[in-house]
C-alpha atoms as a PDB file:
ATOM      1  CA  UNK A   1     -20.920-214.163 169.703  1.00  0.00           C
ATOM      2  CA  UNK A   2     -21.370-212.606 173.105  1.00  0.00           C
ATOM      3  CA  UNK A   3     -24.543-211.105 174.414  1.00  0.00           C
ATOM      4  CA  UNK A   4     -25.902-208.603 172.728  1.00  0.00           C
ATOM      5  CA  UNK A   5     -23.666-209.063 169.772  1.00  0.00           C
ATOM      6  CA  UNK A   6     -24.670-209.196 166.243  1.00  0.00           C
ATOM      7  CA  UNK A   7     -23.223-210.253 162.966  1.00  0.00           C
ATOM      8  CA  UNK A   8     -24.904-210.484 159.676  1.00  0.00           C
ATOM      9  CA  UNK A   9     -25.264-213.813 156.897  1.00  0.00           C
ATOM     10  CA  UNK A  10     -22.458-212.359 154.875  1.00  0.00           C
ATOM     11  CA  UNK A  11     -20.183-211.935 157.749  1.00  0.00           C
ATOM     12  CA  UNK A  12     -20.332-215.484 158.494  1.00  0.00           C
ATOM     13  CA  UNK A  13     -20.469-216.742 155.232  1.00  0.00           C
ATOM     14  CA  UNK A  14     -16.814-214.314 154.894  1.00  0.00           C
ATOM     15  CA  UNK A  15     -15.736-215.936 158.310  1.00  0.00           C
ATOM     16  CA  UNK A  16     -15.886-219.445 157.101  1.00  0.00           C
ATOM     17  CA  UNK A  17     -13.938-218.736 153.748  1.00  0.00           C
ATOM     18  CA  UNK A  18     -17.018-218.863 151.936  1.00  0.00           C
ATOM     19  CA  UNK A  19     -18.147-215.375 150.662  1.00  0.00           C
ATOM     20  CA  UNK A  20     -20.983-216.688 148.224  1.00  0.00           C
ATOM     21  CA  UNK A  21     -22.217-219.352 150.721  1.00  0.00           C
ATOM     22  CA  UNK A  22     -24.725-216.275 152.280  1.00  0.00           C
ATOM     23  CA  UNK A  23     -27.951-218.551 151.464  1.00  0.00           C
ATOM     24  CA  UNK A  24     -25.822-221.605 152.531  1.00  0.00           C
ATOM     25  CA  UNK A  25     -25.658-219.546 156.306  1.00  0.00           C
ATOM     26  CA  UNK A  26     -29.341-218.698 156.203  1.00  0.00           C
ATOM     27  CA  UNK A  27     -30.273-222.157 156.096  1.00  0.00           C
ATOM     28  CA  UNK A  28     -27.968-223.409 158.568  1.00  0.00           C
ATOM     29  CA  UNK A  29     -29.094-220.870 160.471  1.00  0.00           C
ATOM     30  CA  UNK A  30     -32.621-221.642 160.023  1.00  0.00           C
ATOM     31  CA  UNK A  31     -32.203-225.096 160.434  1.00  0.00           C
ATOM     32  CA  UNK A  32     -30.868-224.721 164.399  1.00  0.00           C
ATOM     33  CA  UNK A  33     -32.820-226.912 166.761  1.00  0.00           C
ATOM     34  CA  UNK A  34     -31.561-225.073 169.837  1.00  0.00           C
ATOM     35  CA  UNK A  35     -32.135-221.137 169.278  1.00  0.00           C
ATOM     36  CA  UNK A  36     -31.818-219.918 172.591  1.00  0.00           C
ATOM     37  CA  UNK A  37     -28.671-222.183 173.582  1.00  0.00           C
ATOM     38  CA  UNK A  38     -27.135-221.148 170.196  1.00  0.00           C
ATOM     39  CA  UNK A  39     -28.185-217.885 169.858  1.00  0.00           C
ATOM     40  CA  UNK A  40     -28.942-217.310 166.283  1.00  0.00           C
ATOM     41  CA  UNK A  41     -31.299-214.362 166.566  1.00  0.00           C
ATOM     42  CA  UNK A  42     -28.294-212.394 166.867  1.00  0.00           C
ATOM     43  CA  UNK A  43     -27.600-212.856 163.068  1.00  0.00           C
ATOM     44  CA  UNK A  44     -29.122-210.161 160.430  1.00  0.00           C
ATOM     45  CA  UNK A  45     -29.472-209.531 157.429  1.00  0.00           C
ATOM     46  CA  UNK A  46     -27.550-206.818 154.804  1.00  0.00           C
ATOM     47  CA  UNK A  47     -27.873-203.685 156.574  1.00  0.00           C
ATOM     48  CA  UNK A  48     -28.521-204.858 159.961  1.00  0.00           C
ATOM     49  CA  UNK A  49     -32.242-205.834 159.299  1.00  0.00           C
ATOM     50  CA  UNK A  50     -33.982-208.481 161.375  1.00  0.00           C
ATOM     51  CA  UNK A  51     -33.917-211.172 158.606  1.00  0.00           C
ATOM     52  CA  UNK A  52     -35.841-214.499 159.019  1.00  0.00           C
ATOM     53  CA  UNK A  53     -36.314-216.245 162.536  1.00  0.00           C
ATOM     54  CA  UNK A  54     -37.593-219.787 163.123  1.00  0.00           C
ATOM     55  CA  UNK A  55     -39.289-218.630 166.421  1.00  0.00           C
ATOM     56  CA  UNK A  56     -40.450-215.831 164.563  1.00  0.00           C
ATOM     57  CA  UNK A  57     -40.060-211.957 164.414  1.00  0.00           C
ATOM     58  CA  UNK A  58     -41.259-210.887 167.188  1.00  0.00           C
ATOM     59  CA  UNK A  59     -39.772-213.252 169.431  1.00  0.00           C
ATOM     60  CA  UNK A  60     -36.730-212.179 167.307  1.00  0.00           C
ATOM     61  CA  UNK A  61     -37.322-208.521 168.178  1.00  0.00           C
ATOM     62  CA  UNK A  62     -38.123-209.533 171.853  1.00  0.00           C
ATOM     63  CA  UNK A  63     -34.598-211.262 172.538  1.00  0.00           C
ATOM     64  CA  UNK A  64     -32.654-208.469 170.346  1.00  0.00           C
ATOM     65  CA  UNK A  65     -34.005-205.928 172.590  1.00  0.00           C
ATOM     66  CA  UNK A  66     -33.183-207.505 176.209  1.00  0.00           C
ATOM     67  CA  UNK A  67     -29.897-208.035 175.057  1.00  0.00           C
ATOM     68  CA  UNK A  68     -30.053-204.084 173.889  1.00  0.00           C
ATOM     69  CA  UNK A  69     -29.330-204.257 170.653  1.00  0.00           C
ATOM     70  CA  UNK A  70     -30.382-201.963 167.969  1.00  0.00           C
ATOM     71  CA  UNK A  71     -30.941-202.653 163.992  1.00  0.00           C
ATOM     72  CA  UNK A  72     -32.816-201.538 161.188  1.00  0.00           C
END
């Protein structure tokens, strides 16, 4: 994803031929050691709201909004 770029669980669970695999996403998601280099914060939940974060929401919030980007 480029900066300031979002996609949801269920978007990538769709991308990887997977549709039911949203929980599947989550914790693959949840499980990255590297969150800034791979820049899972950009991925929400159904209806573009924040979801989980392992560096937690705020942080979450804080990165969403330098990169500009808006959700519920």
């Amino acid at each position: 994803m480029k900066y300031g770029q979002t996609t949801t669980y269920s978007e990538l669970a769709d991308a990887a031929g997977k549709p039911s695999a949203t929980r599947a996403v989550g914790n693959a998601v949840g499980a990255n050691p590297l969150p800034i280099i791979i820049p899972c914060h950009r991925v929400l939940a159904a209806g573009n709201r924040l979801g989980g974060f392992s560096g937690g929401l705020g942080r979450k919030r804080k990165l969403l909004r330098i990169e500009g980007v808006e959700w519920r």
